[in-house]
C-alpha atoms as a PDB file:
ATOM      1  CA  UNK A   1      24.753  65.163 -24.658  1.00  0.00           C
ATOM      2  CA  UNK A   2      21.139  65.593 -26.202  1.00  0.00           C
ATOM      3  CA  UNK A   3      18.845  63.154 -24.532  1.00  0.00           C
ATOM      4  CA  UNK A   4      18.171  60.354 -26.931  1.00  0.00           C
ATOM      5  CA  UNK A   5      21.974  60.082 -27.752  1.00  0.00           C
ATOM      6  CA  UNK A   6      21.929  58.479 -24.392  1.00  0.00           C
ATOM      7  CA  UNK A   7      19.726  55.830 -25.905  1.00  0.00           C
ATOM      8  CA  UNK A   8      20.971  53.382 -28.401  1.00  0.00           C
ATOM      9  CA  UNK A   9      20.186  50.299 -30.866  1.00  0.00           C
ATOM     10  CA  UNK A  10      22.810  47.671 -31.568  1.00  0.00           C
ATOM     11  CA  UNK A  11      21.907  44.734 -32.645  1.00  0.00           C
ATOM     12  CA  UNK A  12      24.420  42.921 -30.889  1.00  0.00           C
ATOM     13  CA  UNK A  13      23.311  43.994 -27.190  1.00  0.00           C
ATOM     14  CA  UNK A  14      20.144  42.634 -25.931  1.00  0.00           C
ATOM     15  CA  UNK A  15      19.587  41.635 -29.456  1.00  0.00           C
ATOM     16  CA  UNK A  16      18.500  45.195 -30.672  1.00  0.00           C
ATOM     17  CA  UNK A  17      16.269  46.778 -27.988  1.00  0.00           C
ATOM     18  CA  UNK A  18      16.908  50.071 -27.304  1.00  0.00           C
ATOM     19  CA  UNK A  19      19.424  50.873 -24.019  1.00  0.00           C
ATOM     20  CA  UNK A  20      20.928  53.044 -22.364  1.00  0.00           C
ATOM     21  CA  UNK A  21      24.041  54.068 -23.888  1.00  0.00           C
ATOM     22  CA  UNK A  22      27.116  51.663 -22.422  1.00  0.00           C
ATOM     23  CA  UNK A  23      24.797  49.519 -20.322  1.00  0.00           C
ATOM     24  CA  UNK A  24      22.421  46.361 -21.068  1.00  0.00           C
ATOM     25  CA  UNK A  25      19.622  48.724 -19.155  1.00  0.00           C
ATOM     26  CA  UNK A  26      16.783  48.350 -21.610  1.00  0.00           C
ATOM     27  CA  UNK A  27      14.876  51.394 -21.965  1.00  0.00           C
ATOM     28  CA  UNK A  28      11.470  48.855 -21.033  1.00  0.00           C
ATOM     29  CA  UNK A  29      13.352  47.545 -18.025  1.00  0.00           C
ATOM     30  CA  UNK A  30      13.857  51.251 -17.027  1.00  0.00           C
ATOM     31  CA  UNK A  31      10.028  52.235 -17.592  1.00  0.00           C
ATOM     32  CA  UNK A  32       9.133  48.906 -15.957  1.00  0.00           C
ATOM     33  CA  UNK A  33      10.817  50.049 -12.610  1.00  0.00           C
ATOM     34  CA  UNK A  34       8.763  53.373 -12.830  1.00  0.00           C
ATOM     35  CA  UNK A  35       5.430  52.034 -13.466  1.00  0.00           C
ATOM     36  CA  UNK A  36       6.242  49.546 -10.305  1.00  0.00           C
ATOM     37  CA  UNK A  37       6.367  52.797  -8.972  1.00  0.00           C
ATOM     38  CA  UNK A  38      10.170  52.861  -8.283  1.00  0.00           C
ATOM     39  CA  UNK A  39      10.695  56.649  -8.648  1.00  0.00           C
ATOM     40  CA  UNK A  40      13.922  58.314  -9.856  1.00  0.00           C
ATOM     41  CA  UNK A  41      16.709  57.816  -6.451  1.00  0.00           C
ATOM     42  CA  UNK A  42      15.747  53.684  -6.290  1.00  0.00           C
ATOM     43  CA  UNK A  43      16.752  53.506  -9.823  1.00  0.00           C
ATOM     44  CA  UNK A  44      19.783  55.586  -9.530  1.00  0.00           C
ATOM     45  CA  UNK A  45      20.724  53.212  -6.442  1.00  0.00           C
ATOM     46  CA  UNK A  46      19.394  50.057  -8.491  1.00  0.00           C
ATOM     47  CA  UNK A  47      21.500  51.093 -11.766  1.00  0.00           C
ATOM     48  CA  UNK A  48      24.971  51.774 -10.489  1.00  0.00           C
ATOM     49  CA  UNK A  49      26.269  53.968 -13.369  1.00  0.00           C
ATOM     50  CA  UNK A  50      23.212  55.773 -15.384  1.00  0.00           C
ATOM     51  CA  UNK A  51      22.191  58.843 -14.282  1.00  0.00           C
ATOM     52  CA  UNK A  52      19.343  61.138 -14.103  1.00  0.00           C
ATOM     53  CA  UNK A  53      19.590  62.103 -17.713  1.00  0.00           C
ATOM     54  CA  UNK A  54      19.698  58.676 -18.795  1.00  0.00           C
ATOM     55  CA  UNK A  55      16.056  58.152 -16.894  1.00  0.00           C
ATOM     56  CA  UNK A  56      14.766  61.030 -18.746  1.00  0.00           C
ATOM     57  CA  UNK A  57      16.096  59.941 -21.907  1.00  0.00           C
ATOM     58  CA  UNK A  58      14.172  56.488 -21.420  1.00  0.00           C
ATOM     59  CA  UNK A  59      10.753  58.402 -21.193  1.00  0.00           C
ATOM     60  CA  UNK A  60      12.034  60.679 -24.075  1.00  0.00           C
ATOM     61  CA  UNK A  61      12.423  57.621 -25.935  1.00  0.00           C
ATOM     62  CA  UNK A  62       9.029  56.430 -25.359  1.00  0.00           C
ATOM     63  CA  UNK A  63       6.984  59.448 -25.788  1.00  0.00           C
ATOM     64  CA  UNK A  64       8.228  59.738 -29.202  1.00  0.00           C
ATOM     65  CA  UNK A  65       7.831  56.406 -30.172  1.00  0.00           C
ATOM     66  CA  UNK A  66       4.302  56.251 -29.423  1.00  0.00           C
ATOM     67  CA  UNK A  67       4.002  59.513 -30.670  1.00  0.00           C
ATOM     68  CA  UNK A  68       5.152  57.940 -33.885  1.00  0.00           C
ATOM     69  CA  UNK A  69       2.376  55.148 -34.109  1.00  0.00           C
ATOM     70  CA  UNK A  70      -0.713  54.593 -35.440  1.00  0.00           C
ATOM     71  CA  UNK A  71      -2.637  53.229 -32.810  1.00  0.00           C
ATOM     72  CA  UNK A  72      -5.724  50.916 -34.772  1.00  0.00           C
ATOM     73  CA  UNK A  73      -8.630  49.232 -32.076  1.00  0.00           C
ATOM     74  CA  UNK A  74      -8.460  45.216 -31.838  1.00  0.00           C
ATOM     75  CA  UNK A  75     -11.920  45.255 -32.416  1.00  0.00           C
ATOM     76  CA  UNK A  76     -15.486  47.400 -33.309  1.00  0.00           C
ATOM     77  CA  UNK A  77     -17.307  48.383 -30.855  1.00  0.00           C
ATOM     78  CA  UNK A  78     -20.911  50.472 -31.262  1.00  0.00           C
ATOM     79  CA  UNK A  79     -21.980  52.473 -29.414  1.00  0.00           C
END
């Protein structure tokens, strides 16, 4: 299975964010646990039922949706 087909968006679970595929495990709940510093086993014992993959997939996910953005500053600043 490529990575991001482990990820999903259906409106009818967690009202649209994107999850892991099968689970209510939102891909920001997943990041959230790794910038807590959780690393990759204490999510795996956490998350009965994903698996490594579905970690990866979660960063995957990320990365290319900020790679997607146009990030615009809240305000000027001069130098």
């Amino acid at each position: 299975m490529q990575s991001l087909e482990r990820i999903e968006i259906n409106q009818a679970v967690l009202l649209g964010k994107p999850v892991i595929k099968g689970t209510r495990l939102s891909v920001q709940f997943i990041l959230g646990l790794m910038a807590s510093g959780a690393d990759f086993e204490e999510i795996l014992d956490e998350c009965k039922g994903i698996e490594k993959e579905d970690i990866l997939a979660c960063l995957k996910f990320a990365s290319e949706s900020l790679d997607n953005e146009l990030f615009m500053p809240l305000s000027l600043q001069t130098v």
